[in-house]
Protein backbone atom coordinates (compact mmCIF):
# COMPACT_ATOMS: atom_id res chain seq x y z
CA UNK A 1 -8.94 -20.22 -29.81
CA UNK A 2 -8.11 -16.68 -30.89
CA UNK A 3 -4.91 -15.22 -31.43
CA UNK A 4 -5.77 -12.56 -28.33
CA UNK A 5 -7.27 -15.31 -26.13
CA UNK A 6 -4.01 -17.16 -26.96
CA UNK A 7 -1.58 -14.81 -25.95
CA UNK A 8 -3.87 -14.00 -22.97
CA UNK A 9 -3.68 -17.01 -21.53
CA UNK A 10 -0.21 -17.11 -21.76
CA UNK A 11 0.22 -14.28 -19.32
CA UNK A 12 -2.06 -15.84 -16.57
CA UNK A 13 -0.31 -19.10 -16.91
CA UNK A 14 2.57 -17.72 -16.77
CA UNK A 15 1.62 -15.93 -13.42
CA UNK A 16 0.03 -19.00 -12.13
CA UNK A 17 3.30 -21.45 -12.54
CA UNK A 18 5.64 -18.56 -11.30
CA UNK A 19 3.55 -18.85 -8.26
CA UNK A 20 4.42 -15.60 -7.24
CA UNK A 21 5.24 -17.03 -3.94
CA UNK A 22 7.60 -15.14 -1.49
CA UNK A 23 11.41 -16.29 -2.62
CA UNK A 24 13.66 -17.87 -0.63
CA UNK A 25 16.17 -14.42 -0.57
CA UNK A 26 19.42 -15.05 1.70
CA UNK A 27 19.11 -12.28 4.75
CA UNK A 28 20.07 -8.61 4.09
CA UNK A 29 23.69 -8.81 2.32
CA UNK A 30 26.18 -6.00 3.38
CA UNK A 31 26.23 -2.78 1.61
CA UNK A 32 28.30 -3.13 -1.31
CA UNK A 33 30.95 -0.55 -0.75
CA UNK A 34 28.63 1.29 1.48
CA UNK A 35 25.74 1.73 -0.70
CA UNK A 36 23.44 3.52 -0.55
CA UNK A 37 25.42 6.44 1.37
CA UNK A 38 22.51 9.12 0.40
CA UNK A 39 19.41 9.58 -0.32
CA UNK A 40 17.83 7.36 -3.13
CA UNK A 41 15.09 8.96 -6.04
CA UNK A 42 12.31 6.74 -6.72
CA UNK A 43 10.32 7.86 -9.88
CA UNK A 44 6.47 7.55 -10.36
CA UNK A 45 5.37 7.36 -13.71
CA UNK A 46 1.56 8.56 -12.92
CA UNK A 47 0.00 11.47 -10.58
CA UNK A 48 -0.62 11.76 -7.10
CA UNK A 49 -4.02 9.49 -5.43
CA UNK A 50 -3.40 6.18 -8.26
CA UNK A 51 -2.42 2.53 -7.70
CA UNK A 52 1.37 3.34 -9.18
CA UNK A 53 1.49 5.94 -6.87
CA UNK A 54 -0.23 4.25 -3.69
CA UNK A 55 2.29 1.10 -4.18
CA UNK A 56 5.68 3.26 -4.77
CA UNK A 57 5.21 5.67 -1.09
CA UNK A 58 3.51 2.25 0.54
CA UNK A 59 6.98 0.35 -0.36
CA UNK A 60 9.22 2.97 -0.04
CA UNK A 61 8.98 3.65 3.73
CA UNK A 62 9.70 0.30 5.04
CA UNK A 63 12.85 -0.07 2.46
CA UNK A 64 14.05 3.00 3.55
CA UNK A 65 14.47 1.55 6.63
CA UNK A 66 16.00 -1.49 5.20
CA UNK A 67 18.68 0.16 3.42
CA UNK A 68 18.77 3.43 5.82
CA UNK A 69 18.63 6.56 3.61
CA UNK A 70 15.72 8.18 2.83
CA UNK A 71 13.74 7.44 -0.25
CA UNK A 72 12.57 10.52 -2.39
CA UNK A 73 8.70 9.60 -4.51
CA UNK A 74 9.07 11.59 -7.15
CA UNK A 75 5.44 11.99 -9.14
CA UNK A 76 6.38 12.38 -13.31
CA UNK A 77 2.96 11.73 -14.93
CA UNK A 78 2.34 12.60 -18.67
CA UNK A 79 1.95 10.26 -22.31
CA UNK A 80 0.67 6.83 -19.99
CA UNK A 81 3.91 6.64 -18.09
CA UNK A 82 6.32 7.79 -20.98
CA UNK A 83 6.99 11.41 -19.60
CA UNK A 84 8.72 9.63 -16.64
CA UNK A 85 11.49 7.68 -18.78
CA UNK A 86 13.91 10.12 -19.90
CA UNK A 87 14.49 11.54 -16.37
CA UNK A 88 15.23 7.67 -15.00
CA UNK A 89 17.42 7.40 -18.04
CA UNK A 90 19.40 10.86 -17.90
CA UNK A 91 20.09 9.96 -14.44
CA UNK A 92 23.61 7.96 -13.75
CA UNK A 93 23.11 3.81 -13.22
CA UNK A 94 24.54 3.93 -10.12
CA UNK A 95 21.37 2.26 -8.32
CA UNK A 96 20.24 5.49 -6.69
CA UNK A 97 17.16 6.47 -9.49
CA UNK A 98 14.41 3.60 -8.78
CA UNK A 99 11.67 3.98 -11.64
CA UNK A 100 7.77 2.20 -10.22
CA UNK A 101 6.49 0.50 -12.75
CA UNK A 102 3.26 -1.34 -13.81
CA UNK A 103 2.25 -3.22 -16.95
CA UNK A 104 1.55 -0.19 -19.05
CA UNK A 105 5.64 -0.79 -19.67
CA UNK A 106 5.07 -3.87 -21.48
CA UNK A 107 2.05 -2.48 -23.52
CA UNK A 108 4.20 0.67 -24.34
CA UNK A 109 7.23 -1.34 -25.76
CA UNK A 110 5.20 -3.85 -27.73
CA UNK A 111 3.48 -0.74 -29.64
CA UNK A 112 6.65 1.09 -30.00
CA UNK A 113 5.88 3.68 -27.95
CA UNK A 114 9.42 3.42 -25.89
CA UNK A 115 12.49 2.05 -27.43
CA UNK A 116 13.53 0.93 -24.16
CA UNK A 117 13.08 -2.77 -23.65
CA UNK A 118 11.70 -3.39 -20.46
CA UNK A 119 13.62 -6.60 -19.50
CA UNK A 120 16.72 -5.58 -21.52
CA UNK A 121 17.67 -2.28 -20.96
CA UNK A 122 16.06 -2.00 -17.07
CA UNK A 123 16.12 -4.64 -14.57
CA UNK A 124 13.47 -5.54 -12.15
CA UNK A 125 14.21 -5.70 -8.58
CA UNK A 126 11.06 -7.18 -7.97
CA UNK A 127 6.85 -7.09 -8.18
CA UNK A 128 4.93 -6.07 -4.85
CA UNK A 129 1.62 -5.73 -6.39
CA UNK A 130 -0.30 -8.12 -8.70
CA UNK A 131 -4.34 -7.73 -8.43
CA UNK A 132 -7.40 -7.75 -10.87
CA UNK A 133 -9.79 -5.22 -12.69
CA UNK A 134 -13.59 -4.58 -12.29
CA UNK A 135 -16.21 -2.30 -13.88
CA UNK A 136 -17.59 0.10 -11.18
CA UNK A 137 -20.59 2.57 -11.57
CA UNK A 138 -21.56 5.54 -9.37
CA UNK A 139 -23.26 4.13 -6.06
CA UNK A 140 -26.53 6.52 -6.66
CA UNK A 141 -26.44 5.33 -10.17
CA UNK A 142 -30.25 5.02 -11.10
CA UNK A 143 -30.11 4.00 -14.80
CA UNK A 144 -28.37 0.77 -13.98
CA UNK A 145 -27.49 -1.35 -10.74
CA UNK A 146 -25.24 -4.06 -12.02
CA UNK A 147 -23.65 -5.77 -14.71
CA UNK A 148 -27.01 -7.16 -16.44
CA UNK A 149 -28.97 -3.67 -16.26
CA UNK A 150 -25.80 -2.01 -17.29
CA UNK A 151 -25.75 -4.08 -20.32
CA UNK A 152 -29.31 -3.46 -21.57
CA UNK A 153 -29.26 0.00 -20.85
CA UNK A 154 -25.62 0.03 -23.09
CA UNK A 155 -27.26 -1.99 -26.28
CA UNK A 156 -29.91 0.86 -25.90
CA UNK A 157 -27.65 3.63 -25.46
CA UNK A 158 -24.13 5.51 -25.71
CA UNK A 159 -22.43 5.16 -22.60
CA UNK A 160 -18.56 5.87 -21.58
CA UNK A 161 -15.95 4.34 -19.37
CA UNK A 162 -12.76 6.59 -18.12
CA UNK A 163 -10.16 4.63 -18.66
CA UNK A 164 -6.09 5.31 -18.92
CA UNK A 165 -4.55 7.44 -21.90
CA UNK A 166 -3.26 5.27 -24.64
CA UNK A 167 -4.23 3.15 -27.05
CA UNK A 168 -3.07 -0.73 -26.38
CA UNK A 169 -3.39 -0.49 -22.90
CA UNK A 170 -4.18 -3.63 -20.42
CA UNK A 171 -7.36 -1.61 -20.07
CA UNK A 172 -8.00 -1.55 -23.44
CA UNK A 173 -7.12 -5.09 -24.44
CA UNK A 174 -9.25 -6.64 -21.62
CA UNK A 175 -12.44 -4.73 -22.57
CA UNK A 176 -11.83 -5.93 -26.10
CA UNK A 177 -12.13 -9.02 -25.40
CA UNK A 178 -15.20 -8.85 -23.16
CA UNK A 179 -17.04 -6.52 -25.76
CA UNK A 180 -16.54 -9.00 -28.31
CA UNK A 181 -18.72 -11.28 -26.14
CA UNK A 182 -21.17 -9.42 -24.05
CA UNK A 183 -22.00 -7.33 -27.77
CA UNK A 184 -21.67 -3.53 -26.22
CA UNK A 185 -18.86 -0.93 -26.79
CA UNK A 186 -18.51 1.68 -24.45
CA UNK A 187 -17.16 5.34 -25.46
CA UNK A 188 -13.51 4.69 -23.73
CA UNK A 189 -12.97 8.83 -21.91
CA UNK A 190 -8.96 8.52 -21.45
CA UNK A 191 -7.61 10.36 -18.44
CA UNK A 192 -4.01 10.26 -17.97
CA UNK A 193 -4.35 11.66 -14.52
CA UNK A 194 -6.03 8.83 -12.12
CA UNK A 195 -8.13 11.27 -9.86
CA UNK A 196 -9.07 12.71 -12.89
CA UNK A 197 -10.64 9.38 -13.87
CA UNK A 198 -12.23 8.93 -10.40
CA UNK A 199 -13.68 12.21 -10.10
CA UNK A 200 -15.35 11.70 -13.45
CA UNK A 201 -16.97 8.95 -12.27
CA UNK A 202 -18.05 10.49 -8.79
CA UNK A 203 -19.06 13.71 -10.86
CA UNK A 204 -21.03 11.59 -13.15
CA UNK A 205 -19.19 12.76 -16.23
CA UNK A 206 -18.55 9.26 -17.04
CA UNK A 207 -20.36 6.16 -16.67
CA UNK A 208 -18.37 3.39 -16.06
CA UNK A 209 -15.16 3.72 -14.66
CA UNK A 210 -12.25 0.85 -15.36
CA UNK A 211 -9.81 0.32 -12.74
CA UNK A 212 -8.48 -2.08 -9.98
CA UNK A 213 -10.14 -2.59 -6.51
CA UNK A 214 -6.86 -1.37 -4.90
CA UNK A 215 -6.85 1.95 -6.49
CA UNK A 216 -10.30 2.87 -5.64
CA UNK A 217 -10.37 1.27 -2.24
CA UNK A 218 -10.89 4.44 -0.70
CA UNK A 219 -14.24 4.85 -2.89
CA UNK A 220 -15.24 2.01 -2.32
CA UNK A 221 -15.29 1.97 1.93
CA UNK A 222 -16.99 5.82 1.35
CA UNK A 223 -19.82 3.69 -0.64
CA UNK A 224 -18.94 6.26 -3.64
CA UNK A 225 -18.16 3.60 -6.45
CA UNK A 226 -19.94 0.06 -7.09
CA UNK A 227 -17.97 -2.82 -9.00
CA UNK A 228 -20.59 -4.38 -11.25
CA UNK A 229 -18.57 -6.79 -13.08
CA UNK A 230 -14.99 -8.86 -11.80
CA UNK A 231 -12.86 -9.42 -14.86
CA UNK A 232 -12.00 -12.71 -13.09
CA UNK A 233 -12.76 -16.56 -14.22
CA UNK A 234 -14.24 -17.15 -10.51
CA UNK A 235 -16.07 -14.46 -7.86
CA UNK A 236 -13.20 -13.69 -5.06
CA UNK A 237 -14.25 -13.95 -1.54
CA UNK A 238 -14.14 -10.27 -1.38
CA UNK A 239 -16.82 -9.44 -3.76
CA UNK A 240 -19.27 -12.43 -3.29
CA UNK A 241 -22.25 -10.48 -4.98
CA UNK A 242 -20.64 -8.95 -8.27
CA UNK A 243 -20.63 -11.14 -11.10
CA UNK A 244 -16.91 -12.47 -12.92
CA UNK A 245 -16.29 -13.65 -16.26
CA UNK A 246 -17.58 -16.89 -15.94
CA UNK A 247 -20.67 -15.67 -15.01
CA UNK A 248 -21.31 -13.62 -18.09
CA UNK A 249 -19.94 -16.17 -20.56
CA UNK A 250 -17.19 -14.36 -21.21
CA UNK A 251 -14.85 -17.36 -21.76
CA UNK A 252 -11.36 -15.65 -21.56
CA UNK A 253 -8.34 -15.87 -18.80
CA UNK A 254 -7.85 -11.95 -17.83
CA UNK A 255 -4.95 -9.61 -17.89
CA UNK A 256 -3.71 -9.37 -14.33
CA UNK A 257 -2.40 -5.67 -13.39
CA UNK A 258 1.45 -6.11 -11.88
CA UNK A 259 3.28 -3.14 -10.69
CA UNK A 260 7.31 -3.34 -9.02
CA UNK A 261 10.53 -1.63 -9.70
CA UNK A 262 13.12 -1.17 -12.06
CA UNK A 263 16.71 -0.23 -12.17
CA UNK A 264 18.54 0.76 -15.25
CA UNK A 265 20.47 -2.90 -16.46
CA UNK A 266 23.71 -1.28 -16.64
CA UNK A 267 23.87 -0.70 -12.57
CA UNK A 268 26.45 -2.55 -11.00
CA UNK A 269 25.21 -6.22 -10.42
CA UNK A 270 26.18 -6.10 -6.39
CA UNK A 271 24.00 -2.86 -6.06
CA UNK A 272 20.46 -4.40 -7.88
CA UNK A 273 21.09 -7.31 -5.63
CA UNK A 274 21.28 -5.87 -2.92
CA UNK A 275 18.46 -3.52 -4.14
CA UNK A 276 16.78 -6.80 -4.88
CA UNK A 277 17.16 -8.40 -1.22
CA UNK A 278 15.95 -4.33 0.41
CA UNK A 279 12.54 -4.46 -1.67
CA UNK A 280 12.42 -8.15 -0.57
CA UNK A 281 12.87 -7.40 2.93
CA UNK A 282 10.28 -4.12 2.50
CA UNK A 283 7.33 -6.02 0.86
CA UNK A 284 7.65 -8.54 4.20
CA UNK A 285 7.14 -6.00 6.34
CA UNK A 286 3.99 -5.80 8.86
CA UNK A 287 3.46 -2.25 7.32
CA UNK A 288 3.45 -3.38 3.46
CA UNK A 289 1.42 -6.72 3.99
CA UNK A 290 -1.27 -4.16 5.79
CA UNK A 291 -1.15 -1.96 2.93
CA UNK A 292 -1.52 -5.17 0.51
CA UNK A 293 -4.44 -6.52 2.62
CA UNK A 294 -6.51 -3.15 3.04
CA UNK A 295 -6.04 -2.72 -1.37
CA UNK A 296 -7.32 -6.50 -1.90
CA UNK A 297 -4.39 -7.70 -3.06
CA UNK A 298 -3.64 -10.84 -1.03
CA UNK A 299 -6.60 -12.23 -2.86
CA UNK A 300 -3.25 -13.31 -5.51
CA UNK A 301 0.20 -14.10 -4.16
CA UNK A 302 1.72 -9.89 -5.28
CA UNK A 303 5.70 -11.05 -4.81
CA UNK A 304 7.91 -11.82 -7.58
CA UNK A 305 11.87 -12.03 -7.34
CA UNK A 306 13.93 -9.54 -9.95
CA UNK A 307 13.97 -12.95 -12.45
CA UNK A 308 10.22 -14.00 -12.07
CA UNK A 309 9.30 -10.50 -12.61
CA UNK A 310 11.62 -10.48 -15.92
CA UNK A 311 9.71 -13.57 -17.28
CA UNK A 312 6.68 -12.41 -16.28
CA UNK A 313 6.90 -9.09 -17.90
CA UNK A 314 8.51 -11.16 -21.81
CA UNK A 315 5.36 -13.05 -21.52
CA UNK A 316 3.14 -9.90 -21.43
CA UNK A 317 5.00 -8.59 -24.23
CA UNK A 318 4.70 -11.84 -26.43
CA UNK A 319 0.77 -11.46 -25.22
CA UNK A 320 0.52 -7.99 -26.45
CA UNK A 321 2.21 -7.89 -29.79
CA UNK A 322 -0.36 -10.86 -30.55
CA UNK A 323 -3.43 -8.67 -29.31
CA UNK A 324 -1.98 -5.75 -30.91
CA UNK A 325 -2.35 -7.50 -34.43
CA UNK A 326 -5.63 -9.27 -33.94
CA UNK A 327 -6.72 -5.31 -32.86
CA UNK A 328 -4.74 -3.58 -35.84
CA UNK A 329 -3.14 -1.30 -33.14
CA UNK A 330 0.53 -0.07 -33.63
């Protein structure tokens, strides 16, 4: 087995044994010495229309009403997430900055593109989103129709995939892998803007686009986008017809995209619990299990508790350091 099959499967076992299951959290404790009194910041690392950004305003509303002060989503896209750390960390840890998060943390810190360490320095209160990738095409797309015709035409010609903006991304890795297999390598067209990537696709400036069925469910109802390929072991009930790893011989477990939210480590232990028990009590809500239902993402369990979400994210970082020296990327 490689090295980055190795430390692959390490992440997806680790996300199978946490279970992700909804934690037994005691009720609502009582505002520690009234907090929050005013309104609370919540900072998105990515633009406006994405999956970071769709998750952060989908939780925030039903928190809000949890804790009872208005949540502020901030949008602070720029460098693959890193333009939004130095506002989170200028601000005081007092437990009213919230930074959104998805695994592009991990893959920043394990090729020292942050010196903040994710689990050490920042706390997670908690993941509300875990779902899988798939290839999608333009749904006129002529030239090819699914994973099989994309993959001739690709050994015959130059083709492109938008994908996110830096190097060592989950993205990234996971097509790796798969190229290494299926014997094609797509142009990757980085876009650090996701509506940039999905108009590129739509536009037809692009071929392929990369990118999770939850962030593109819009397309995907309008009958704009077509998923040719599930980087999945197994088909999900929800795409019967598109093929999955297994099906292509691609004999690898797959990076799963997670996305939740930090707090600085150094805010007072009474206020990230009870931040802890609010996003709890938010991701149970009728309004954010509709959300996670219309994005496909109760296809796998998307709750993790602030320590299940810490050991999740060391085992992604363990998993990319590995890939990132089987790739030569640092």
């Amino acid at each position: 087995m490689s090295i980055l099959r190795k430390g692959i499967v390490s992440i997806t076992a680790g996300i199978v044994a946490l279970g992700f299951a909804a934690a037994a959290i005691a009720e609502m404790p009582a505002k520690p010495g009234g907090f929050p009194q005013r309104p609370v910041t919540m900072i998105v690392p990515f633009g406006a229309g994405g999956g970071s950004d769709q998750m952060g305003r989908a939780i925030a509303t039903p928190m809000q009403e949890v804790m009872g002060v208005p949540i502020q989503v901030v949008n602070k896209p720029g460098g693959g997430g890193r333009a939004a750390i130095p506002d989170f960390m200028s601000a005081p840890a007092d437990g009213y900055t919230l930074l959104q998060f998805s695994d592009d943390v991990p893959t920043l810190y394990a090729a020292g593109k942050i010196k903040e360490n994710p689990t050490v320095d920042w706390t997670p209160i908690g993941l509300g989103n875990i779902v899988f990738s798939q290839i999608y095409i333009n749904a006129d797309e002529t030239r090819f129709t699914d994973w099989d015709s994309f993959v001739a035409y690709a050994k015959k010609n130059k083709v492109t995939m938008a994908n996110v903006s830096h190097k060592g991304s989950m993205e990234l890795v996971s097509m790796a892998a798969i190229e290494d297999v299926v014997g094609i390598s797509p142009q990757q067209i980085s876009y650090d803007k996701p509506t940039e990537r999905y108009a590129a696709l739509i536009g037809k400036h692009v071929d392929t686009l990369f990118e999770q069925p939850s962030d593109v469910a819009n397309f995907l109802e309008a009958k704009q986008m077509k998923p040719i390929l599930t980087i999945l072991r197994e088909r999900p009930s929800a795409f019967p017809d598109v093929k999955a790893l297994n099906d292509i011989g691609v004999d690898w477990e797959p990076i799963l995209r997670i996305r939740g939210i930090f707090v600085r480590a150094d805010v007072p232990a009474d206020r990230k619990a009870y931040l802890e028990a609010a996003f709890h009590e938010a991701y149970k809500s009728d309004e954010f299990q509709a959300f996670l239902k219309k994005k496909y993402m109760t296809i796998i369990d998307s709750y993790a508790d602030s320590a299940k979400a810490s050991k999740t994210i060391d085992n992604m970082l363990n998993t990319y350091r590995a890939a990132y020296k089987k790739l030569g990327i640092q």
